[in-house]
C-alpha atoms as a PDB file:
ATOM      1  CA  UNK A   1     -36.288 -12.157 -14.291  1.00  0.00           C
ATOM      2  CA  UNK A   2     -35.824  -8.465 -13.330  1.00  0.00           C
ATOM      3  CA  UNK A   3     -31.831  -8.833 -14.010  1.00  0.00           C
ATOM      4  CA  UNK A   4     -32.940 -10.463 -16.817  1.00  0.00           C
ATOM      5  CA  UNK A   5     -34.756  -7.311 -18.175  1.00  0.00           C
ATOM      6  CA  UNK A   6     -32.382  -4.973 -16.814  1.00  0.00           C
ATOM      7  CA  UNK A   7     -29.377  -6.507 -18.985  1.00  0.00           C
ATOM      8  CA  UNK A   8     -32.344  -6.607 -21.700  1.00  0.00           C
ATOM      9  CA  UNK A   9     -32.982  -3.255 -21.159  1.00  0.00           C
ATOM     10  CA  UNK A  10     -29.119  -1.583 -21.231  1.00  0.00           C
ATOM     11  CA  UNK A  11     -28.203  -3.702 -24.311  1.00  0.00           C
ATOM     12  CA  UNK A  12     -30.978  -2.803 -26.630  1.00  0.00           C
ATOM     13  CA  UNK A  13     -33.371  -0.240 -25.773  1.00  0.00           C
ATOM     14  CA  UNK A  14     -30.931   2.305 -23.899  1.00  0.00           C
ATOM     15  CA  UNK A  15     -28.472   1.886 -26.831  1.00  0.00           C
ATOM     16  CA  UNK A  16     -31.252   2.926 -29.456  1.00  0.00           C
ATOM     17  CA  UNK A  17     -31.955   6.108 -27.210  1.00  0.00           C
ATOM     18  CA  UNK A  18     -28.544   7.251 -27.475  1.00  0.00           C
ATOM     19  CA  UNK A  19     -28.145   6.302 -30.891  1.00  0.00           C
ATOM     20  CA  UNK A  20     -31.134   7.995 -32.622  1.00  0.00           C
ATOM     21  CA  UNK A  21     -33.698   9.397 -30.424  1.00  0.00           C
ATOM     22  CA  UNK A  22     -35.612  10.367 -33.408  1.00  0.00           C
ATOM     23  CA  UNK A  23     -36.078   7.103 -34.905  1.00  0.00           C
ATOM     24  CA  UNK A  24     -39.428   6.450 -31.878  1.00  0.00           C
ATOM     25  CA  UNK A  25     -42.137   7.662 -31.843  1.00  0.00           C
ATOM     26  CA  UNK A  26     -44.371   6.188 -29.524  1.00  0.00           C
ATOM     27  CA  UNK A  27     -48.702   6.426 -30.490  1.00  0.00           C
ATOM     28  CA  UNK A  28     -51.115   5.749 -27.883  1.00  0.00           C
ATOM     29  CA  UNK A  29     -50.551   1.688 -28.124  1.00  0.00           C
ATOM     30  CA  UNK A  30     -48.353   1.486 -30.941  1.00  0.00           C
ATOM     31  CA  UNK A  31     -44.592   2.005 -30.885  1.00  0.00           C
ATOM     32  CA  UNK A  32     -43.064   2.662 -34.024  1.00  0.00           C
ATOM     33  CA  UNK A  33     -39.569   2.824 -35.485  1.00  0.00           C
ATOM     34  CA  UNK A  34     -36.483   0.438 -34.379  1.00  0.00           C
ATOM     35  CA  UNK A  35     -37.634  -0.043 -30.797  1.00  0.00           C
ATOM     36  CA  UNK A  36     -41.360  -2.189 -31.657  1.00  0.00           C
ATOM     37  CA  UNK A  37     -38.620  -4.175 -34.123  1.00  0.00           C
ATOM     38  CA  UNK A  38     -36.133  -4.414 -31.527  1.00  0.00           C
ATOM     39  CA  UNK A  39     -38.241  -5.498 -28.210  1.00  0.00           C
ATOM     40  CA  UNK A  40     -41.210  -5.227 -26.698  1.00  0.00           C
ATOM     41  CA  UNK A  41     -41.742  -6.017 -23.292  1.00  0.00           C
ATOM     42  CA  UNK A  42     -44.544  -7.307 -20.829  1.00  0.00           C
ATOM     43  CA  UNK A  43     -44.477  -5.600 -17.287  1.00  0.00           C
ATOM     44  CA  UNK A  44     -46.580  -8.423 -16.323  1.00  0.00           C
ATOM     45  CA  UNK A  45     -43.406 -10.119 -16.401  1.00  0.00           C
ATOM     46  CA  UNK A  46     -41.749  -8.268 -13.656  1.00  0.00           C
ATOM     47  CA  UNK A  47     -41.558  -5.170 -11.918  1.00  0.00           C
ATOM     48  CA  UNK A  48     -38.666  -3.012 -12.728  1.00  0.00           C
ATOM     49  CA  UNK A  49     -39.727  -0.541  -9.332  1.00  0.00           C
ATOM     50  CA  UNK A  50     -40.646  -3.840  -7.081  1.00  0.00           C
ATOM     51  CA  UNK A  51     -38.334  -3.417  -4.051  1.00  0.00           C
ATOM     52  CA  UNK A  52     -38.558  -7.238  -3.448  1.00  0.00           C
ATOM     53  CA  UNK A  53     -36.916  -7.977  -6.925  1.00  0.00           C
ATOM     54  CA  UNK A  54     -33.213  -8.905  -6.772  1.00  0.00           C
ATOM     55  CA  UNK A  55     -30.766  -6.151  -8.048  1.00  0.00           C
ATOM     56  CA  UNK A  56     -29.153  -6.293 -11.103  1.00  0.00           C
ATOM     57  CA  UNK A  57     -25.446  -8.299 -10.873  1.00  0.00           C
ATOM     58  CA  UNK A  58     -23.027  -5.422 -11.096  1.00  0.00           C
ATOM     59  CA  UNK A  59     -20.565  -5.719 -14.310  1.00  0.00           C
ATOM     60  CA  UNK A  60     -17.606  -7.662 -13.785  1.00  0.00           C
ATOM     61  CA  UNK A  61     -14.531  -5.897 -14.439  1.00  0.00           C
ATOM     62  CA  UNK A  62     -12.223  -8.127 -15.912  1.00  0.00           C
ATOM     63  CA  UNK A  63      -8.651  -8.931 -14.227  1.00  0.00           C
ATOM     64  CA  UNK A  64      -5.521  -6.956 -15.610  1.00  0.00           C
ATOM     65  CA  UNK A  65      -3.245  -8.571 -17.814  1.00  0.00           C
ATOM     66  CA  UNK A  66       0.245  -9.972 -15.756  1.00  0.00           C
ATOM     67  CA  UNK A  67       1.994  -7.581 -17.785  1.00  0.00           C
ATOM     68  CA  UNK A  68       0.708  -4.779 -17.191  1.00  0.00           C
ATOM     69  CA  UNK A  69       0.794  -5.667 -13.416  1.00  0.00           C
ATOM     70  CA  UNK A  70       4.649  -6.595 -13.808  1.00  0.00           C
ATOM     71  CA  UNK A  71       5.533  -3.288 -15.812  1.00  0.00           C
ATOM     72  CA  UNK A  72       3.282  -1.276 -13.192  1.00  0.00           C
ATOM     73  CA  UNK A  73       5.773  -2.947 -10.594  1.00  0.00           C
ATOM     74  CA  UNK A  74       8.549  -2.504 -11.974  1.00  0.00           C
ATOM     75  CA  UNK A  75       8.098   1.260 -11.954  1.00  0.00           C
ATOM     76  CA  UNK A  76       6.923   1.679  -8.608  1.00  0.00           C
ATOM     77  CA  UNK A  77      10.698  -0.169  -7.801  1.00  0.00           C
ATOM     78  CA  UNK A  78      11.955   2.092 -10.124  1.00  0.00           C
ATOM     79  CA  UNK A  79      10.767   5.152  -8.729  1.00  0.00           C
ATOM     80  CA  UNK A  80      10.357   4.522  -4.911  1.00  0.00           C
ATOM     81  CA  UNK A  81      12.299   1.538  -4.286  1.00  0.00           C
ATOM     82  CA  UNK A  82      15.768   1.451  -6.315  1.00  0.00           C
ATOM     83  CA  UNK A  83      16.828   5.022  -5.786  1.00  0.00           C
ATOM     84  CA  UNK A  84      16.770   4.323  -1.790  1.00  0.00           C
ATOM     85  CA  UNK A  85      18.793   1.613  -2.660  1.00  0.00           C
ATOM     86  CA  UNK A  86      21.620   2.899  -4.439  1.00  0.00           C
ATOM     87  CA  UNK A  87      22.252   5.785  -1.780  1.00  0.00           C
ATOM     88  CA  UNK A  88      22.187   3.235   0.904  1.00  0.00           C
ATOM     89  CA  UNK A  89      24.941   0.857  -0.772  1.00  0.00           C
ATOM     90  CA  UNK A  90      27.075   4.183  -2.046  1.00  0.00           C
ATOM     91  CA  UNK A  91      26.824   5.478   1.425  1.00  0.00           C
ATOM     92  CA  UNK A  92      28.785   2.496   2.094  1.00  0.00           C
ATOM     93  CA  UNK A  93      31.679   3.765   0.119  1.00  0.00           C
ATOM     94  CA  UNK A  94      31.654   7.600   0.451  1.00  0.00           C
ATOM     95  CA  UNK A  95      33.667   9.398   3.064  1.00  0.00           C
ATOM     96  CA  UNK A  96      31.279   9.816   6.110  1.00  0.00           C
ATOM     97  CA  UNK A  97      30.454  13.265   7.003  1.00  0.00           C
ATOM     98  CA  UNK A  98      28.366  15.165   9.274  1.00  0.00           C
ATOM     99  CA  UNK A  99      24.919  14.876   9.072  1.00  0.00           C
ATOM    100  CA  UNK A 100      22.247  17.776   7.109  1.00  0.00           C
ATOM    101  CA  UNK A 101      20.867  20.817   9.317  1.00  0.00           C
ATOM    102  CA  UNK A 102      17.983  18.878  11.220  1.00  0.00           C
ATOM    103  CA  UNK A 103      15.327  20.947   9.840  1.00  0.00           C
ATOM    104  CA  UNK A 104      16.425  20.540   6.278  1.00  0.00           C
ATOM    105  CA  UNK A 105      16.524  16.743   7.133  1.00  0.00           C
ATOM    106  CA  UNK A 106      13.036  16.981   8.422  1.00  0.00           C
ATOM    107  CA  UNK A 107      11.770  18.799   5.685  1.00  0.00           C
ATOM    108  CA  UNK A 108      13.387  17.374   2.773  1.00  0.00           C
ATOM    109  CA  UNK A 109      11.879  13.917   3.940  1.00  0.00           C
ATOM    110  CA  UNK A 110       8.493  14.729   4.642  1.00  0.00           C
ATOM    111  CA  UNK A 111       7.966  16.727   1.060  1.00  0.00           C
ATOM    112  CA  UNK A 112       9.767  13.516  -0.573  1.00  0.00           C
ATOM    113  CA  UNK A 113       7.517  11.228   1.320  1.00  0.00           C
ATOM    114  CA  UNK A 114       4.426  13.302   0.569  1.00  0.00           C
ATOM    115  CA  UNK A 115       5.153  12.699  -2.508  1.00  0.00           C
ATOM    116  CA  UNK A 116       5.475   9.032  -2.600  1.00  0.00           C
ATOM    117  CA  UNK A 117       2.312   8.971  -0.704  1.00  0.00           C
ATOM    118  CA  UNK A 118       0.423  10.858  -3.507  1.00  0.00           C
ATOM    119  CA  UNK A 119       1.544   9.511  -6.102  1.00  0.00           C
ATOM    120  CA  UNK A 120       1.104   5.813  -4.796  1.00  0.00           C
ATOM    121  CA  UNK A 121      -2.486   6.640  -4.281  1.00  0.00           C
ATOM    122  CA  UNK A 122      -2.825   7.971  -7.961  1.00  0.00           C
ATOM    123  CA  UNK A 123      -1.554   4.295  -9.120  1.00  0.00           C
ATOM    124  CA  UNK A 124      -3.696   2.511  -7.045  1.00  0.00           C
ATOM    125  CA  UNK A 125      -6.642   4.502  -8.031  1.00  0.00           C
ATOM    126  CA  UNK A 126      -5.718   4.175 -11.942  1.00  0.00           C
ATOM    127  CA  UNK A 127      -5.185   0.442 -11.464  1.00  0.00           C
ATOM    128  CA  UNK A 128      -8.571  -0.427 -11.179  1.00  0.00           C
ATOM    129  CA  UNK A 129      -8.434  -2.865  -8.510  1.00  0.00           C
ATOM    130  CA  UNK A 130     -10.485  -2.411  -5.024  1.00  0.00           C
ATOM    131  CA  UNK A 131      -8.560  -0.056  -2.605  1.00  0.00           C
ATOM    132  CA  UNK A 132      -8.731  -2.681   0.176  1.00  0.00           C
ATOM    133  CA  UNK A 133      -5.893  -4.760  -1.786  1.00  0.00           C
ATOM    134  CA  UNK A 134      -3.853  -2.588  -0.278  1.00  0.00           C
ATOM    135  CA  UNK A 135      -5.064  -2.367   2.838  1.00  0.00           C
ATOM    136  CA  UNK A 136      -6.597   0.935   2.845  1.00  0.00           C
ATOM    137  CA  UNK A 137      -9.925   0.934   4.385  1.00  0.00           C
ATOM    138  CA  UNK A 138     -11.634   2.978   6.617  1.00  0.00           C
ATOM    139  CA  UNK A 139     -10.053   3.745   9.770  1.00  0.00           C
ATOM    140  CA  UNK A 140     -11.309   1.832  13.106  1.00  0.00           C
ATOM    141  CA  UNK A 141      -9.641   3.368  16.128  1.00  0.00           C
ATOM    142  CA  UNK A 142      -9.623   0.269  17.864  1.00  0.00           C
ATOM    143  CA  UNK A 143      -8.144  -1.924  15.047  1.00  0.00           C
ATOM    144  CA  UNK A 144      -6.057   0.794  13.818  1.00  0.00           C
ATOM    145  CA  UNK A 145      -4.830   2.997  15.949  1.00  0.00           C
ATOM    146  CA  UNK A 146      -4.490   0.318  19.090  1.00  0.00           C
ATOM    147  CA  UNK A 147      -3.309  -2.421  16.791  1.00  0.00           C
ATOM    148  CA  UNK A 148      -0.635  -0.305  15.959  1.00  0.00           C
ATOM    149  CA  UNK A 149       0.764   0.578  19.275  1.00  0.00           C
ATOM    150  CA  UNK A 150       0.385  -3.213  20.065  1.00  0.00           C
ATOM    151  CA  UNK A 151       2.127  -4.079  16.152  1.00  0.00           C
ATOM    152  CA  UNK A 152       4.915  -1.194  17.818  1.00  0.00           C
ATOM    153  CA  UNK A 153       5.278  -3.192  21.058  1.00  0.00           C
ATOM    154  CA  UNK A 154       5.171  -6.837  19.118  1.00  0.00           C
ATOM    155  CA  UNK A 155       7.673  -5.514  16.680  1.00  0.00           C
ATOM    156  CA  UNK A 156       9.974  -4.376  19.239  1.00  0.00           C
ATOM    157  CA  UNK A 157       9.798  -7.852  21.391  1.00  0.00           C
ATOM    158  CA  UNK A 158      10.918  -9.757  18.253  1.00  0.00           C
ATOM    159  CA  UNK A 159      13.257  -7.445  17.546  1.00  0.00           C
ATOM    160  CA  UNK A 160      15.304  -8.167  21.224  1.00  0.00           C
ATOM    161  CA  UNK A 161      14.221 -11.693  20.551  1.00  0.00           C
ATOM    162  CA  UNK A 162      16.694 -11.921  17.027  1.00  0.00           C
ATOM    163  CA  UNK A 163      19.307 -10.352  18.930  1.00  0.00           C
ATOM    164  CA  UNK A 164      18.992 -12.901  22.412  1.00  0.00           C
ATOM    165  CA  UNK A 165      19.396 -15.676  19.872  1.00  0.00           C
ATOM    166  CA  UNK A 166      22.017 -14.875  17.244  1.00  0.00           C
ATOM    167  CA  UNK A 167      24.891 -14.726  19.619  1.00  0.00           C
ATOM    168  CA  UNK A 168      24.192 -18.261  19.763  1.00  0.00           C
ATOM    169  CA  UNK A 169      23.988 -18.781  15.965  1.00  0.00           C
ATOM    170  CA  UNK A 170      26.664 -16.329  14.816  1.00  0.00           C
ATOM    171  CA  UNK A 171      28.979 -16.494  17.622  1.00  0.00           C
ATOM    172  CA  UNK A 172      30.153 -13.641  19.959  1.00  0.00           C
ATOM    173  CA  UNK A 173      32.959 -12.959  18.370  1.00  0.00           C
ATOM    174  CA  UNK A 174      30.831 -11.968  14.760  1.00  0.00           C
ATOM    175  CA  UNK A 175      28.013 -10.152  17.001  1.00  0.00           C
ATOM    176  CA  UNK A 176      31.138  -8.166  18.306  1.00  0.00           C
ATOM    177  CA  UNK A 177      32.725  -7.191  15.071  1.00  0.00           C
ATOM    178  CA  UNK A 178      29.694  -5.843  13.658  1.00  0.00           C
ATOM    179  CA  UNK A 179      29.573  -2.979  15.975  1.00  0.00           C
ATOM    180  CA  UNK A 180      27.004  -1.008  16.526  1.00  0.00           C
ATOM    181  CA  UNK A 181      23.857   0.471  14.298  1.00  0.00           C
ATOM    182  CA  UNK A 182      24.843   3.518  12.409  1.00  0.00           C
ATOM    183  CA  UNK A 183      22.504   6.710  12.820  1.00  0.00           C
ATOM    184  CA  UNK A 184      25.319   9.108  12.461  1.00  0.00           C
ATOM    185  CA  UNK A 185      23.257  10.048   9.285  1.00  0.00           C
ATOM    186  CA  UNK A 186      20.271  11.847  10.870  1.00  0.00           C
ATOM    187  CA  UNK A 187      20.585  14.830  12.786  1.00  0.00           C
ATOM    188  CA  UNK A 188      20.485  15.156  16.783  1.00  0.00           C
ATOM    189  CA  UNK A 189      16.650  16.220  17.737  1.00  0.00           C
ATOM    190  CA  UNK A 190      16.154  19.487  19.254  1.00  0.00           C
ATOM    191  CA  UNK A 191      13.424  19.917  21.897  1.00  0.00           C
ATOM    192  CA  UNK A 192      10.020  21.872  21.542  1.00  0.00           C
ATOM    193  CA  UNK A 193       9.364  22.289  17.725  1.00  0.00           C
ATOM    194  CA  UNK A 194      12.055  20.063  16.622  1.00  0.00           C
ATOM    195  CA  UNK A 195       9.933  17.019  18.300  1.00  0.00           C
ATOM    196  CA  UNK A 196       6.985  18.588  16.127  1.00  0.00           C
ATOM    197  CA  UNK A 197       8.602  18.629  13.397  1.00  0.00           C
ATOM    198  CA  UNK A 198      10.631  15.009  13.700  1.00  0.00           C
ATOM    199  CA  UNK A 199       6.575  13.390  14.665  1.00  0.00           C
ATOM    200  CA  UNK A 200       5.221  15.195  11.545  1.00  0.00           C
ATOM    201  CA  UNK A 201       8.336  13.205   9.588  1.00  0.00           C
ATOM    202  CA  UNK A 202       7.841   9.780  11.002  1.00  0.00           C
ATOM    203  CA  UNK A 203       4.154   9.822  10.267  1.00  0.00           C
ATOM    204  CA  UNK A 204       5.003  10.906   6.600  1.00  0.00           C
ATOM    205  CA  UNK A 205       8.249   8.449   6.227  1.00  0.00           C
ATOM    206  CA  UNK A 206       5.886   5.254   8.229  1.00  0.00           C
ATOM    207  CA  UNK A 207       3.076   6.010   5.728  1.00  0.00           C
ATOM    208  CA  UNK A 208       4.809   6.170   2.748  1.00  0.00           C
ATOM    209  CA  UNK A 209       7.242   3.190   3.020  1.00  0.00           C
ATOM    210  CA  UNK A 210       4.712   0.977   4.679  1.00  0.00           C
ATOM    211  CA  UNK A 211       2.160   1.606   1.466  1.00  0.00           C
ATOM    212  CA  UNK A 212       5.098   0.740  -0.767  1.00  0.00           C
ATOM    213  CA  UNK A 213       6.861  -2.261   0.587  1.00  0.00           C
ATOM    214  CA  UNK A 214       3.742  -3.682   2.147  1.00  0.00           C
ATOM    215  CA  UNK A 215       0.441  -2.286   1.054  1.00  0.00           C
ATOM    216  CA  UNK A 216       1.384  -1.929  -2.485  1.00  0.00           C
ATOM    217  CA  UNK A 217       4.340  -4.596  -3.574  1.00  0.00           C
ATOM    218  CA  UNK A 218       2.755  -7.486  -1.179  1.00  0.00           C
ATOM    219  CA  UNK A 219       0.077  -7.744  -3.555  1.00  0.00           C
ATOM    220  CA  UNK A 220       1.240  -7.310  -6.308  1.00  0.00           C
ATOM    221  CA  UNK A 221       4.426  -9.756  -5.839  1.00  0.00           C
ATOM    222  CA  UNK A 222       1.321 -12.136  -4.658  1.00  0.00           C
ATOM    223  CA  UNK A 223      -0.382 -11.418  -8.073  1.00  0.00           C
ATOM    224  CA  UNK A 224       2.998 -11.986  -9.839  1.00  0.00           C
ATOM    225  CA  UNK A 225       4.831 -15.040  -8.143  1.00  0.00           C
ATOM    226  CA  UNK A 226       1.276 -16.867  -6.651  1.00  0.00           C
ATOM    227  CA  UNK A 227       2.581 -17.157  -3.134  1.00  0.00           C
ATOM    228  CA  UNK A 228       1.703 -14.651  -0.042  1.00  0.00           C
ATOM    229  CA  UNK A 229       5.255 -16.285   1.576  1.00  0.00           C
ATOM    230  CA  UNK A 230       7.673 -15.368  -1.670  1.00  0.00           C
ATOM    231  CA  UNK A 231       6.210 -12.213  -1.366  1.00  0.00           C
ATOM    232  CA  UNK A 232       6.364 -11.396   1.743  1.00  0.00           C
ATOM    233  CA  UNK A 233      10.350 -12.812   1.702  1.00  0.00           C
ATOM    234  CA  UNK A 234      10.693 -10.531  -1.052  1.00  0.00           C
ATOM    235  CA  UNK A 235       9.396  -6.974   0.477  1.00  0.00           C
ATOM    236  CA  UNK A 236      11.266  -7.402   3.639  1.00  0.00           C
ATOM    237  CA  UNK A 237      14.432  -8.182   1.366  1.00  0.00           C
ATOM    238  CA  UNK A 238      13.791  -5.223  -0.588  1.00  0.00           C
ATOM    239  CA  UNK A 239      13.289  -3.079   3.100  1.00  0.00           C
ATOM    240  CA  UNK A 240      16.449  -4.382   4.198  1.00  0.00           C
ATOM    241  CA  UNK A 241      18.410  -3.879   1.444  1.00  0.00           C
ATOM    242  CA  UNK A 242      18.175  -0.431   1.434  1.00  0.00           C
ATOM    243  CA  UNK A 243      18.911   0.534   4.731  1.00  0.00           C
ATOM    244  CA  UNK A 244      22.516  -1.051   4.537  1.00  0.00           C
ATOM    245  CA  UNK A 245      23.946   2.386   5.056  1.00  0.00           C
ATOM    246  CA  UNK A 246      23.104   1.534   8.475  1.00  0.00           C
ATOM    247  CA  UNK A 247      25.367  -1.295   8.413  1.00  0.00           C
ATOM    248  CA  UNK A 248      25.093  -5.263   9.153  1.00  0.00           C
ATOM    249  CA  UNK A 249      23.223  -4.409  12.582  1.00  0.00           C
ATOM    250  CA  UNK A 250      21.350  -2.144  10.878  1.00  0.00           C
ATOM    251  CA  UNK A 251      20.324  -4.532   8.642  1.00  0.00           C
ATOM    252  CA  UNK A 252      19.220  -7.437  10.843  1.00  0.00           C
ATOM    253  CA  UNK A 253      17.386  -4.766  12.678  1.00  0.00           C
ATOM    254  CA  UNK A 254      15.592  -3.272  10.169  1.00  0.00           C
ATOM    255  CA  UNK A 255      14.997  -7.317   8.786  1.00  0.00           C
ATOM    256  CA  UNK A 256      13.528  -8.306  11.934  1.00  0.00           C
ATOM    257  CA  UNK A 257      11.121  -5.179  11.638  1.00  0.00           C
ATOM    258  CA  UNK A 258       9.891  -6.001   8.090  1.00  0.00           C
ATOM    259  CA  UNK A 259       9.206  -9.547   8.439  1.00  0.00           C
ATOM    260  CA  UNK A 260       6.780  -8.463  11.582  1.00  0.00           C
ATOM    261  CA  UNK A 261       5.442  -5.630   9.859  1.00  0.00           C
ATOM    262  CA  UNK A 262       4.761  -8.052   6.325  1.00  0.00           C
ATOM    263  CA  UNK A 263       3.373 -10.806   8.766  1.00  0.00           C
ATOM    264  CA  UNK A 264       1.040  -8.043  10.353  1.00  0.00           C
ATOM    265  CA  UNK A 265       0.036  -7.169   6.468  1.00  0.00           C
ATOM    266  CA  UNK A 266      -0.393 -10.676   5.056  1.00  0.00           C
ATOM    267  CA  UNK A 267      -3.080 -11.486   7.675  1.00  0.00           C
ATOM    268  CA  UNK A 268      -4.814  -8.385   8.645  1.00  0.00           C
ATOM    269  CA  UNK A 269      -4.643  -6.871   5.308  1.00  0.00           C
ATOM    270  CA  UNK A 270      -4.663  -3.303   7.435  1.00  0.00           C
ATOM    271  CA  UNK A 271      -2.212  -0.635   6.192  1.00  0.00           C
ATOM    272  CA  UNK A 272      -2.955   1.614   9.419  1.00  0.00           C
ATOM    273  CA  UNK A 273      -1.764  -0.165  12.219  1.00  0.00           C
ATOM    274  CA  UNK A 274       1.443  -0.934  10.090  1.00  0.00           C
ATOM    275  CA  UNK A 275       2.406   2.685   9.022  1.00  0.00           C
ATOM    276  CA  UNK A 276       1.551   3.990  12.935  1.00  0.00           C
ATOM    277  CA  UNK A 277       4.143   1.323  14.160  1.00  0.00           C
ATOM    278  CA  UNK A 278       6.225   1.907  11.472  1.00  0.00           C
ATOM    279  CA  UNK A 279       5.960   6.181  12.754  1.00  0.00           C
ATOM    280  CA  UNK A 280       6.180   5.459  16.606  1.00  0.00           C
ATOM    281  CA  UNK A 281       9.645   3.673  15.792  1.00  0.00           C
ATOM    282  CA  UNK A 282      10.850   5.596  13.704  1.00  0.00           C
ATOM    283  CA  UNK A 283      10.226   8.640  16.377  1.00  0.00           C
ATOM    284  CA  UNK A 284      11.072   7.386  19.090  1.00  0.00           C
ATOM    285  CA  UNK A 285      14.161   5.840  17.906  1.00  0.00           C
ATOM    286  CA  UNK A 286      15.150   8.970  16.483  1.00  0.00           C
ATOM    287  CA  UNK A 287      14.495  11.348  19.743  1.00  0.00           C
ATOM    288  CA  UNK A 288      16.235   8.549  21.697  1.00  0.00           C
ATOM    289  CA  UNK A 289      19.395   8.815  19.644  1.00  0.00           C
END
């Protein structure tokens, strides 16, 4: 009965209020003007201030349309996703060179992933939908910050895992002829501030690409296609994809990374964890280079 009211309430009486506050006038017992024609109610009924009384049902906001979802996505590729990609692929092609000053590397990629960051957080603020979607909630040190040292260690198990097994798959002599990983593009790490400076990076670059690939296009690929598996296939194809500059064993690296990482996302539904493991690899594979 008290929602009942309360819906009774905001639709009619609040309405006249705004409208034309003029229009009551309210006499000892009498009311007079639009709101005695428009209702008149008994607080014998219910009380609006009784703590016991159920609260009102908050407002349903209704679901976005598919294609405004599907245009939204296609500009978040467009933007963060496609632009990585074509380097990566042209890099292929291009005479190799030596790699940027380190601290213009370092630099250059945090302010570009900053970026990213802030403007994927304006998008999922304007879309409406709850932030926890996307995995952002509030930060548990266990969960997060221990889950992703453990997510780090998992990841790096099944990475060693791929490669024990597809010498068996692929054959030796395939294994052989892809060579090694390229890193030739990043810069050799200094000591003292350059590890400051290359931590500072990897949080910003872990952040960033895990809230686009996984916090941001899981979803919505799940919202799009109806299946968690497509879209988790589809992120870690996208992740791949555009780190083929580091070649084919780059590639199945990076692969093997993203499908743990998507896993991680699909059932926890944590973005923290994710973007930490996502940071202590990219660090420590960096300074280890």
């Amino acid at each position: 009965m008290a929602a009942i009211s309360y819906l009774f309430i905001r639709f009619t009486i609040q309405p006249i209020f705004r409208e034309d506050p003029s229009s009551i006038v309210i006499d000892g017992n009498m009311c007079h003007g639009r709101l005695a024609a428009r209702a008149v109610i008994s607080m014998s009924d219910t009380n609006l201030n009784d703590p016991s009384s159920p609260p009102p049902a908050p407002a349903l906001t209704p679901p976005r349309p598919t294609s405004e979802v599907l245009v939204e996505t296609l500009l978040v590729l467009l933007l963060f996703v496609i632009p990585h990609w074509f380097h990566s692929v042209a890099a292929l092609y291009l005479p190799s060179r030596d790699p940027d000053p380190f601290v213009y590397q370092c630099l250059n990629w945090t302010l570009t992933n900053v970026g990213t960051i802030g403007l994927m957080f304006y998008l999922i603020y304007r879309s409406g939908d709850p932030w926890s979607r996307f995995g952002i909630v509030r930060l548990d040190f266990t969960r997060d910050v221990l889950g992703g040292i453990g997510l780090f260690v998992l990841a790096l198990v099944f990475h060693y895992l791929v490669w024990i097994v597809l010498p068996s798959v692929l054959g030796r002599s395939t294994m052989t002829n892809m060579g090694a990983q390229n890193t030739s593009y990043f810069a050799k790490t200094p000591g003292g501030w350059g590890i400051v400076l290359l931590i500072v990076m990897s949080a910003a670059n872990g952040l960033a690409e895990e809230l686009v690939m996984r916090g941001y296009l899981i979803p919505r690929f799940e919202r799009l296609f109806g299946s968690t598996l497509l879209a988790l296939l589809l992120s870690t194809i996208l992740f791949a994809s555009y780190h083929s500059y580091q070649g084919a064993t780059g590639v199945i690296s990076v692969t093997s990374l993203g499908i743990v990482y998507g896993a991680a996302f699909c059932f926890f539904r944590r973005l923290w964890p994710i973007a930490l493991a996502h940071a202590l690899q990219d660090a420590i594979g960096l300074a280890m280079q």
